[in-house]
C-alpha atoms as a PDB file:
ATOM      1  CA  UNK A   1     -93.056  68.398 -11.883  1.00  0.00           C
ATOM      2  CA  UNK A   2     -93.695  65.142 -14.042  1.00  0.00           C
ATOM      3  CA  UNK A   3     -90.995  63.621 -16.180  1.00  0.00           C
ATOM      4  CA  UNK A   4     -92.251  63.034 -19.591  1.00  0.00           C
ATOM      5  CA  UNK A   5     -89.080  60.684 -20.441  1.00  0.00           C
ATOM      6  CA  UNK A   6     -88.105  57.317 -18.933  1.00  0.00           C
ATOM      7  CA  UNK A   7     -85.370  55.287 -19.192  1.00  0.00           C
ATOM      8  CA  UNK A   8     -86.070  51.727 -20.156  1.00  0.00           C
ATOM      9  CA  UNK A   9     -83.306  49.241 -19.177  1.00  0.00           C
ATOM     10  CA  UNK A  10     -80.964  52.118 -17.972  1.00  0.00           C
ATOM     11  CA  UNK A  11     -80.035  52.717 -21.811  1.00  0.00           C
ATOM     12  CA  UNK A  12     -82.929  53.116 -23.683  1.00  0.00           C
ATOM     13  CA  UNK A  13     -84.715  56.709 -23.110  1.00  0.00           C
ATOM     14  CA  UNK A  14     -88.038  57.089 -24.634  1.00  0.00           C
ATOM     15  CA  UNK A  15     -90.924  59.988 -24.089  1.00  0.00           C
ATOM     16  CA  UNK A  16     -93.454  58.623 -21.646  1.00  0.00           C
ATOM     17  CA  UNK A  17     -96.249  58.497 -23.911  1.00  0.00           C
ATOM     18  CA  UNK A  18     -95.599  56.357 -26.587  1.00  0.00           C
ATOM     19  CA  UNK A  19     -97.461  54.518 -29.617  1.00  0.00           C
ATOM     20  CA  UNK A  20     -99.457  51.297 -29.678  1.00  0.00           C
ATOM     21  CA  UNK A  21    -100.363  49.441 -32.623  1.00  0.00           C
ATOM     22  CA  UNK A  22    -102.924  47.628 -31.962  1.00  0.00           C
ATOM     23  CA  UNK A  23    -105.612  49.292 -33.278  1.00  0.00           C
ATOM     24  CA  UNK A  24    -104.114  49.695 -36.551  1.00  0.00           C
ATOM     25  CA  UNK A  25    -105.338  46.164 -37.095  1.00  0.00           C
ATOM     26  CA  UNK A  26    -108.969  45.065 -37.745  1.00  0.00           C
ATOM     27  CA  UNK A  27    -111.495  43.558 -34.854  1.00  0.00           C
ATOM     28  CA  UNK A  28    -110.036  41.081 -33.118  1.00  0.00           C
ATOM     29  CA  UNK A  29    -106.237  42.234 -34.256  1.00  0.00           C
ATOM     30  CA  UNK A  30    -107.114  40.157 -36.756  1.00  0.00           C
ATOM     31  CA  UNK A  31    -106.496  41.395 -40.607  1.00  0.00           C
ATOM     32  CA  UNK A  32    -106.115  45.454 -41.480  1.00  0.00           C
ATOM     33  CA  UNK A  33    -107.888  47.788 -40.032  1.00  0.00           C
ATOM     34  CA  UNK A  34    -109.016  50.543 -43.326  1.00  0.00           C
ATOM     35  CA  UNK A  35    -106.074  51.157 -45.621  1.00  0.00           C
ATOM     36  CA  UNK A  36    -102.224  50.500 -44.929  1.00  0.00           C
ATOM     37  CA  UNK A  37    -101.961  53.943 -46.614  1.00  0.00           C
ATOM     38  CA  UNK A  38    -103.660  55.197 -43.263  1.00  0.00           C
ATOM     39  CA  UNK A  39    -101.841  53.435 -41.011  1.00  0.00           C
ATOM     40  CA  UNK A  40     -98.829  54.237 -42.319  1.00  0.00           C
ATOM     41  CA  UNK A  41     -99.811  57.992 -42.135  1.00  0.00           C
ATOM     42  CA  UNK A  42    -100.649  57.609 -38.281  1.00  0.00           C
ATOM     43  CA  UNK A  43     -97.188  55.467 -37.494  1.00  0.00           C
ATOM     44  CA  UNK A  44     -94.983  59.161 -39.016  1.00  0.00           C
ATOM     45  CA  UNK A  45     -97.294  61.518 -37.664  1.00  0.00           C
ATOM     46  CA  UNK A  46     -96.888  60.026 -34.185  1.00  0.00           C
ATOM     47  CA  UNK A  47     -93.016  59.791 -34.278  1.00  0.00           C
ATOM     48  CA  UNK A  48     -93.327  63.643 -36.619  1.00  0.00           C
ATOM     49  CA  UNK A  49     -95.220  64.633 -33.427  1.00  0.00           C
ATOM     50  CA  UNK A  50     -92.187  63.199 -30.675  1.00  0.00           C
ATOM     51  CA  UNK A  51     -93.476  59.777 -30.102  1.00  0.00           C
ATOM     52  CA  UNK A  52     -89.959  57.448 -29.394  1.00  0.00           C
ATOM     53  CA  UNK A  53     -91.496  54.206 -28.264  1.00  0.00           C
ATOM     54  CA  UNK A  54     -93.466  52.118 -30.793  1.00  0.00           C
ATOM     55  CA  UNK A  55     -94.851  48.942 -29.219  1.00  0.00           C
ATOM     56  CA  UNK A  56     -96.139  46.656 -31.517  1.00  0.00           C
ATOM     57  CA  UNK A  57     -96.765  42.780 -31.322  1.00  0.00           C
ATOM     58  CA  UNK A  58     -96.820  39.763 -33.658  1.00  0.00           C
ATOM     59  CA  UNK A  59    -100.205  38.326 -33.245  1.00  0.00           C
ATOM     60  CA  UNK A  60    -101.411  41.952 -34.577  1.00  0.00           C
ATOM     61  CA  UNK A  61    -102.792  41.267 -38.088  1.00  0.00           C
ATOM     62  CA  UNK A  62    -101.268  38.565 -37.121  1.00  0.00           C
ATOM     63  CA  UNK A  63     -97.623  40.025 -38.548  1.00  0.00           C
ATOM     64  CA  UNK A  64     -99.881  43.110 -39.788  1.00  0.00           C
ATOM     65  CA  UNK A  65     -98.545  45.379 -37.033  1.00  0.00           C
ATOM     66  CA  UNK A  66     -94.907  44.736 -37.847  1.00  0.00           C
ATOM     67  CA  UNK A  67     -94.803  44.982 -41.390  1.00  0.00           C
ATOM     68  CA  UNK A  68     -97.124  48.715 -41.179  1.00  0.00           C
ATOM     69  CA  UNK A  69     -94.277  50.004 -38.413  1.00  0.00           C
ATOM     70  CA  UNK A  70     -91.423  48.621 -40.960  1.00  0.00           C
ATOM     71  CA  UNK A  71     -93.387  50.225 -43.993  1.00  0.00           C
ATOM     72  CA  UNK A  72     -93.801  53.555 -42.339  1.00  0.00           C
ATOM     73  CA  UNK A  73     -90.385  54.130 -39.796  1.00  0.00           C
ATOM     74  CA  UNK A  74     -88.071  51.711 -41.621  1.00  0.00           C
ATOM     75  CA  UNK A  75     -84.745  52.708 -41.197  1.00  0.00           C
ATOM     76  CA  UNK A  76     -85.486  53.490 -37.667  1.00  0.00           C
ATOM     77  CA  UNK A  77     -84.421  56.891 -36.591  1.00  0.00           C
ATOM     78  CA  UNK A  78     -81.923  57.029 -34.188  1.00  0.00           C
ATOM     79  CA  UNK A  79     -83.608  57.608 -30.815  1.00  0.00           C
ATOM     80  CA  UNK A  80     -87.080  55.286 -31.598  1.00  0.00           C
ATOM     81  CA  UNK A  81     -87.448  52.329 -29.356  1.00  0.00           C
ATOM     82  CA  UNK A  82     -89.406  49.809 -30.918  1.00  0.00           C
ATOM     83  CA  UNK A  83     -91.007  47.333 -28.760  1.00  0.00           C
ATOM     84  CA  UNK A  84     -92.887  43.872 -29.894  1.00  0.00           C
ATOM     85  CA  UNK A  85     -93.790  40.646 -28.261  1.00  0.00           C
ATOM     86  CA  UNK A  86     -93.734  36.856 -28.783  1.00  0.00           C
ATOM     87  CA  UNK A  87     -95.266  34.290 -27.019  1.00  0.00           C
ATOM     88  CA  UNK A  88     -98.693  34.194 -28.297  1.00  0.00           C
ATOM     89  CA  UNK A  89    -100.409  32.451 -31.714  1.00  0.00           C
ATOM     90  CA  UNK A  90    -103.389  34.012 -33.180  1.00  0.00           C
ATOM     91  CA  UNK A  91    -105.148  31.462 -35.339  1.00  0.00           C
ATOM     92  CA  UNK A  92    -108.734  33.794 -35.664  1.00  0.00           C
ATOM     93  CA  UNK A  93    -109.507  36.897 -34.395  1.00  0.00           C
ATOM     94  CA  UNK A  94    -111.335  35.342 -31.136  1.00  0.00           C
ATOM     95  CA  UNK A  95    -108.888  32.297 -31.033  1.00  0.00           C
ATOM     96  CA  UNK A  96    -105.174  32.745 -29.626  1.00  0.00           C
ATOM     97  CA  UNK A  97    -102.656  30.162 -27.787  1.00  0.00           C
ATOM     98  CA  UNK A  98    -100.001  30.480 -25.702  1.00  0.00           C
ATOM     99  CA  UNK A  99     -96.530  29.271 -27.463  1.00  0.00           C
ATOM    100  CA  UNK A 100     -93.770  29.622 -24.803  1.00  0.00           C
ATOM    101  CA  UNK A 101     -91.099  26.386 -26.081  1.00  0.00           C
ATOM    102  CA  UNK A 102     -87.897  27.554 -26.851  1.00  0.00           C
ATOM    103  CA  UNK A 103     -87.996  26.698 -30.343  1.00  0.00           C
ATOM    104  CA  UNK A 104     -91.622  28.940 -30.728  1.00  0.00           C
ATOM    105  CA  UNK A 105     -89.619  31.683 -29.138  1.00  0.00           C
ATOM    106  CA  UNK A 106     -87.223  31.468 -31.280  1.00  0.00           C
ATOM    107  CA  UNK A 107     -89.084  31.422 -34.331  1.00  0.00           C
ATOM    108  CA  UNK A 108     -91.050  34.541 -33.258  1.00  0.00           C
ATOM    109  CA  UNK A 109     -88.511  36.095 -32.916  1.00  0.00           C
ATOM    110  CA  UNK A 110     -87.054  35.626 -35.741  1.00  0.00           C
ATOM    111  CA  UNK A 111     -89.829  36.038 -38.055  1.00  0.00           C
ATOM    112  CA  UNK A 112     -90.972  39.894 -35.491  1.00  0.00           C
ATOM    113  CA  UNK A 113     -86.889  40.814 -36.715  1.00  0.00           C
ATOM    114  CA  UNK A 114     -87.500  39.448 -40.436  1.00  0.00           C
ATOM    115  CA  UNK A 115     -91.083  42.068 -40.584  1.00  0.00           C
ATOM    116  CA  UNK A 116     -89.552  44.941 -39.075  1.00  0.00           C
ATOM    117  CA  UNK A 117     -86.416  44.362 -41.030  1.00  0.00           C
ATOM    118  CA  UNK A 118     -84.306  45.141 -38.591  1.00  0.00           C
ATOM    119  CA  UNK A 119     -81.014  43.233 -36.676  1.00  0.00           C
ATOM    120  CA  UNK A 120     -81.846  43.291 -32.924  1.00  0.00           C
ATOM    121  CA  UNK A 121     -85.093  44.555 -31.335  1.00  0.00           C
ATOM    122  CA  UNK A 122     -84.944  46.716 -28.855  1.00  0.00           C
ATOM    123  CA  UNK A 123     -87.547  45.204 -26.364  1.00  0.00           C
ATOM    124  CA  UNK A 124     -88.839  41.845 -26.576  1.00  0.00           C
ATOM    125  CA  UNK A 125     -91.887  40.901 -24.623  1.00  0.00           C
ATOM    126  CA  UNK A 126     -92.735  37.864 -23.703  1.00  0.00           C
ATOM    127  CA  UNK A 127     -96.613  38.305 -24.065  1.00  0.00           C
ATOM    128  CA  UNK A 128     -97.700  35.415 -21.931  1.00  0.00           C
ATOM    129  CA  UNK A 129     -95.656  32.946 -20.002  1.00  0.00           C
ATOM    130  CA  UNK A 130     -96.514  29.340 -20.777  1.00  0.00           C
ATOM    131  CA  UNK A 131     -97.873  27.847 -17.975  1.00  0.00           C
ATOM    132  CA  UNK A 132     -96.699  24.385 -19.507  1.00  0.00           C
ATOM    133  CA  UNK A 133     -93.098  25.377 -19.922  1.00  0.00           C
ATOM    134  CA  UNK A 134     -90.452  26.361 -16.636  1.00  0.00           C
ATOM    135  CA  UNK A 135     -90.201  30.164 -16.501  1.00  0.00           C
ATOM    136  CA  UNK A 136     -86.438  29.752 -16.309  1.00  0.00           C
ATOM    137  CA  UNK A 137     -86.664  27.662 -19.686  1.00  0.00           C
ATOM    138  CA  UNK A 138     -88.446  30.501 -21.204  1.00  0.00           C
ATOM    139  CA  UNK A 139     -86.431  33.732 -20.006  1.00  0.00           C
ATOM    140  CA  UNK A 140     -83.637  31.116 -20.696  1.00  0.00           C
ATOM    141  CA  UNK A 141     -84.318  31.288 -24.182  1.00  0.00           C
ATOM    142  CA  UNK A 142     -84.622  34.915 -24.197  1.00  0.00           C
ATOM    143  CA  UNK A 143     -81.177  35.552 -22.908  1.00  0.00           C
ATOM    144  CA  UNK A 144     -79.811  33.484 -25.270  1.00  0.00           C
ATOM    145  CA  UNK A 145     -81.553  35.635 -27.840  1.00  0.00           C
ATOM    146  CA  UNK A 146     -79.969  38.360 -26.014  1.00  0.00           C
ATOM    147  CA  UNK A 147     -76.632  37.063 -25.534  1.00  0.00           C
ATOM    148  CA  UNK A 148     -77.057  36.568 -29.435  1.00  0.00           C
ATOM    149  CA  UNK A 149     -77.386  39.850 -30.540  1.00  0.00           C
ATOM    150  CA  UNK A 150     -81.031  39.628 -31.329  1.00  0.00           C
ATOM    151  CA  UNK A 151     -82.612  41.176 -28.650  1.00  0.00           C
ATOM    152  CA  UNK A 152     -81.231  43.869 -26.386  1.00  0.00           C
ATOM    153  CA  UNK A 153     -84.322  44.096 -23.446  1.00  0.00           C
ATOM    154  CA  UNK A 154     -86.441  41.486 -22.150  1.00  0.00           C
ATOM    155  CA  UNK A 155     -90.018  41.943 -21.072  1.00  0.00           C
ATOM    156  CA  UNK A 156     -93.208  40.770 -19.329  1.00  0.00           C
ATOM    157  CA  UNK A 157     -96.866  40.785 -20.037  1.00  0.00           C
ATOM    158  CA  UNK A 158     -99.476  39.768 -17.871  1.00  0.00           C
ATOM    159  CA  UNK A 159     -97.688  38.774 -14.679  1.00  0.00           C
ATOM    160  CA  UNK A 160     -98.257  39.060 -10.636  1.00  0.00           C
ATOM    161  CA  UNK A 161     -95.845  40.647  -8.526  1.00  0.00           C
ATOM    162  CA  UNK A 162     -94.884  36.919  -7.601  1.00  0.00           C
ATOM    163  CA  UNK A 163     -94.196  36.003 -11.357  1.00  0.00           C
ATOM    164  CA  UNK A 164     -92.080  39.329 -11.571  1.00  0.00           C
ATOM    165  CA  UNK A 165     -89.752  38.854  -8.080  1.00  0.00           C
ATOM    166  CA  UNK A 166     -89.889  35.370  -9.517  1.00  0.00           C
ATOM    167  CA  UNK A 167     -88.252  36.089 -13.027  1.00  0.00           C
ATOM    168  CA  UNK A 168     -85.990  39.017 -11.662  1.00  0.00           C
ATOM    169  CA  UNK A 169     -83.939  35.984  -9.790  1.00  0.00           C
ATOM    170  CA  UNK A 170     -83.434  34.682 -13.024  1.00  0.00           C
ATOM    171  CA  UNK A 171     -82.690  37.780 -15.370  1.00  0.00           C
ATOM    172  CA  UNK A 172     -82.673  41.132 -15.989  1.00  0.00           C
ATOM    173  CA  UNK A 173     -86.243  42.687 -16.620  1.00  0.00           C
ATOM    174  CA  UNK A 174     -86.733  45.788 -18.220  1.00  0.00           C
ATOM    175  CA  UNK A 175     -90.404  46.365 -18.844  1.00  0.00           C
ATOM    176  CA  UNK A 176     -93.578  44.840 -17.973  1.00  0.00           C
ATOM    177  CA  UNK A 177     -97.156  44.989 -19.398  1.00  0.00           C
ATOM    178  CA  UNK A 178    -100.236  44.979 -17.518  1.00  0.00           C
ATOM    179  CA  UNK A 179    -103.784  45.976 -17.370  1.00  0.00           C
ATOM    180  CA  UNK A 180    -103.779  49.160 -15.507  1.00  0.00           C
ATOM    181  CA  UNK A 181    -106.113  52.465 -16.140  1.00  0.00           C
ATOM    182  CA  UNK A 182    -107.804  54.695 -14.267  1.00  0.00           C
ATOM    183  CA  UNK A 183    -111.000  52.608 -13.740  1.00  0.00           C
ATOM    184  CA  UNK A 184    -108.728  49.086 -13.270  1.00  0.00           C
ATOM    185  CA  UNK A 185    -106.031  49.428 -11.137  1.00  0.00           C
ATOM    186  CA  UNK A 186    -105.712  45.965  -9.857  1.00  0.00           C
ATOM    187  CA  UNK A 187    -101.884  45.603 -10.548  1.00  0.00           C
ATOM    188  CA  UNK A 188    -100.998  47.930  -8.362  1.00  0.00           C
ATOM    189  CA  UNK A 189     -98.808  45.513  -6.389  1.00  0.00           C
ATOM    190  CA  UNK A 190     -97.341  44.917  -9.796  1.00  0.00           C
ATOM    191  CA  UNK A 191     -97.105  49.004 -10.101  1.00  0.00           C
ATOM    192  CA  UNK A 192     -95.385  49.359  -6.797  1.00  0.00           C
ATOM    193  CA  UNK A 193     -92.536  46.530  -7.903  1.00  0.00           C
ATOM    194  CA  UNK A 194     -91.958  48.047 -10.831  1.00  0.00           C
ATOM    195  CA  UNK A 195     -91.003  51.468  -9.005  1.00  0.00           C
ATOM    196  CA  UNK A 196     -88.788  49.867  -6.471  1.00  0.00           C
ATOM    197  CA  UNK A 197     -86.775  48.027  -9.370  1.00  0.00           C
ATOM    198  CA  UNK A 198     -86.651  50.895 -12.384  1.00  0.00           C
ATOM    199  CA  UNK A 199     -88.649  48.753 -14.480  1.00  0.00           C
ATOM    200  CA  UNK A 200     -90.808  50.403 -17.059  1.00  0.00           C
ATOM    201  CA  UNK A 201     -94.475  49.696 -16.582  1.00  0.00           C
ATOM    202  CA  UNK A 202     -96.474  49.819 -20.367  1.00  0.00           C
ATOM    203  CA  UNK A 203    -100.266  49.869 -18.929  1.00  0.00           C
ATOM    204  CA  UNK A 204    -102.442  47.974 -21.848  1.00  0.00           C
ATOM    205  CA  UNK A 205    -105.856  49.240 -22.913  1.00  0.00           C
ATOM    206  CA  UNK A 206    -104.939  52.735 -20.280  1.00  0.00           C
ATOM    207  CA  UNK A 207    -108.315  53.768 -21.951  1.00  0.00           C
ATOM    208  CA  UNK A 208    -109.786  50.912 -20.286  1.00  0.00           C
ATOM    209  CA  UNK A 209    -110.590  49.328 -24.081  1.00  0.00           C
ATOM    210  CA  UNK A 210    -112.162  52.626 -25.049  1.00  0.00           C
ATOM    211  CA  UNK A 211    -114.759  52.867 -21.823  1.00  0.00           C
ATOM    212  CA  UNK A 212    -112.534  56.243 -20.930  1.00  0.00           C
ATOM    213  CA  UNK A 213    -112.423  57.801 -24.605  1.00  0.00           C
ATOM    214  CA  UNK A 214    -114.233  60.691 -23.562  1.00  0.00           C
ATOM    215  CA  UNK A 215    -112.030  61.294 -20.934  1.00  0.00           C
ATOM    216  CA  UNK A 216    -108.852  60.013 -23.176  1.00  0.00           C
ATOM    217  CA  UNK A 217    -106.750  63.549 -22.683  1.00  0.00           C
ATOM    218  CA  UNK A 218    -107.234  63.257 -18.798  1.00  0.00           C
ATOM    219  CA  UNK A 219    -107.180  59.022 -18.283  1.00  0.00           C
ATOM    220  CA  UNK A 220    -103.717  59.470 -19.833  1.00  0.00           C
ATOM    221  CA  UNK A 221    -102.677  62.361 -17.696  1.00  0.00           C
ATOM    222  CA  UNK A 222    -103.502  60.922 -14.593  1.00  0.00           C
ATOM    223  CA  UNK A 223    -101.336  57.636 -15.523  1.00  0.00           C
ATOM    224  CA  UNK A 224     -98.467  60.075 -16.326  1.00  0.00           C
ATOM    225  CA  UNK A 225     -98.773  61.753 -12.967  1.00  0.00           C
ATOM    226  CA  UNK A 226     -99.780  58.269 -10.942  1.00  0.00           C
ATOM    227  CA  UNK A 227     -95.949  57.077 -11.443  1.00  0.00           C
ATOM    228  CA  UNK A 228     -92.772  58.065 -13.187  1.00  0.00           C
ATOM    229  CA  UNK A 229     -92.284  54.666 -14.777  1.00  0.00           C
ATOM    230  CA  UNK A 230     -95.653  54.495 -16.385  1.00  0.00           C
ATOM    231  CA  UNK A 231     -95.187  54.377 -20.161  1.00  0.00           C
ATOM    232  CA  UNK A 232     -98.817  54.313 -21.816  1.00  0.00           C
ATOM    233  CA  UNK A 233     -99.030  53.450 -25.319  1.00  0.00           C
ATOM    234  CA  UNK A 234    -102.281  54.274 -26.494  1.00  0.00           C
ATOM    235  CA  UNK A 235    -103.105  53.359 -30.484  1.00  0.00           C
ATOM    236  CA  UNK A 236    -105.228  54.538 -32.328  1.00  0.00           C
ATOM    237  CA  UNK A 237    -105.850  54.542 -36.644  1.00  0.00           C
ATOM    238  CA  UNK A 238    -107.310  57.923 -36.728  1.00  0.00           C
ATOM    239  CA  UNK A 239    -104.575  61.231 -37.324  1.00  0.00           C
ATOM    240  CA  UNK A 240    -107.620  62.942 -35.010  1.00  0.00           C
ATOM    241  CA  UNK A 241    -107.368  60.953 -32.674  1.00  0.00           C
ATOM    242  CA  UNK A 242    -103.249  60.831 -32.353  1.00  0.00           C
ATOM    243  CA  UNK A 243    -103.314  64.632 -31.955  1.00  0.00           C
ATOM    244  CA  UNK A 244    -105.727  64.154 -29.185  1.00  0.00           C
ATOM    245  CA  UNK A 245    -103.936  61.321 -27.133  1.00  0.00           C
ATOM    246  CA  UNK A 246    -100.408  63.293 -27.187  1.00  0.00           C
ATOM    247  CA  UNK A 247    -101.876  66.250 -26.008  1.00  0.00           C
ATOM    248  CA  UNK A 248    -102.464  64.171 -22.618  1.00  0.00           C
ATOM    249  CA  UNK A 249     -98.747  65.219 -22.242  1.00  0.00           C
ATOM    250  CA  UNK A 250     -99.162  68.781 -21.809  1.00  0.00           C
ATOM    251  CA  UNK A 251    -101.714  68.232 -19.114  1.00  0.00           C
ATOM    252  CA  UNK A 252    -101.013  69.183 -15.643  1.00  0.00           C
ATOM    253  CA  UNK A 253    -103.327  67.954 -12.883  1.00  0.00           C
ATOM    254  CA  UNK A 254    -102.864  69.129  -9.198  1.00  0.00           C
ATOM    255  CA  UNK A 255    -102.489  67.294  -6.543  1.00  0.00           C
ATOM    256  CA  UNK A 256    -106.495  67.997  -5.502  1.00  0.00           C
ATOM    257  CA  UNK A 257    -107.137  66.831  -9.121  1.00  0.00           C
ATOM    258  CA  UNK A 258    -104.934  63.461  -8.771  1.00  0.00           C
ATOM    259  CA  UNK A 259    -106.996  63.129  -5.046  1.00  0.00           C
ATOM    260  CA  UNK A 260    -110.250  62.900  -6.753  1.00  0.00           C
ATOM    261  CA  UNK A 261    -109.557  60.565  -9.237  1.00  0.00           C
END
């Protein structure tokens, strides 16, 4: 039997398959994506349907993303964990930077709690670590945040194994985003850290940027059965499409099945 909840940060319990926002933003997560009406449908129905993890960012729209999951969810329901990340600066929608000073941190996060209106986030992600800044400087910053009542969960995105063993010396990590999918599965290393430590694992594009979208219902399964601390968020603007990805969860493959692929 599969588990279709997880526990992020030993406190923070969530259904497996969550929400990504994303692609509630236009090419490039740059500017809307079709009407914030629409959006803001998708955002209830997922969370109508079970969905408990929301993870969002602020270079979507840029700010888009935050203000649509404020619009729709805000006050937050007891029981959704909403999950953004800082780190990054979109300046066009084929043109980001990397922003990992203390005082950009801090800012981010500042402005990601000022969109979704809300007084601590729940997981903050640090969506790229500054290669120009000491990783200790940077997860410094987000304990403070932490210590401050701002943030209660820190996160990763885009990091080797090394980075990870590296940054669990220095604090607690609760979640970490990587590429991982049923056609990429090159952070497997990352995958098998992640197991041995309780820390969530959020796959990004788990429909391998929409090459698997025929296959959506069964890519998703098989990251739900690969390991119990998988947490894919796919996103997606269309109601038909939400109905769709969810019903991944009621998929059981057998062990033949999970073989093959």
């Amino acid at each position: 039997m599969i588990s279709d909840t997880f526990t992020i940060g030993g406190d923070l319990p969530v259904r497996r398959l969550g929400f990504g926002t994303a692609q509630l933003t236009g090419p490039g997560y740059w500017g809307p994506r079709g009407e914030p009406a629409d959006a803001v449908a998708v955002l209830r129905r997922a969370v109508e349907r079970g969905v408990t993890l929301i993870d969002t960012a602020d270079n979507y729209g840029p700010g888009l993303a935050e203000e649509l999951v404020a619009e729709a969810l805000h006050p937050f329901p007891d029981g959704l964990v909403v999950a953004t990340k800082g780190g990054v600066v979109r300046t066009s929608a084929d043109a980001w930077h990397i922003a990992g000073r203390p005082e950009d941190l801090r800012a981010m996060c500042d402005a990601s709690l000022r969109r979704l209106r809300a007084e601590t986030i729940d997981l903050y992600q640090l969506h790229r670590l500054d290669p120009r800044v000491p990783m200790a400087e940077q997860l410094g910053t987000l304990d403070e945040l932490r210590a401050a009542g701002k943030i209660r969960h820190i996160g990763l995105d885009s990091v080797t194994a090394g980075q990870l063993e590296e940054a669990l010396t220095l604090t607690d990590i609760a979640s970490v985003q990587n590429r991982f999918n049923l056609v990429d599965r090159s952070a497997e290393d990352v995958l098998g850290l992640c197991e041995a430590r309780g820390i969530a694992f959020l796959p990004w594009f788990p429909l391998a940027n929409g090459e698997l979208r025929g296959r959506h219902q069964l890519a998703l399964a098989w990251l739900l059965h690969r390991s119990p601390v998988l947490c894919p968020t796919p996103g997606t603007g269309s109601l038909v499409h939400l109905e769709e990805n969810l019903g991944a969860a009621a998929l059981r493959l057998s062990a033949q099945e999970m073989a093959t692929l």
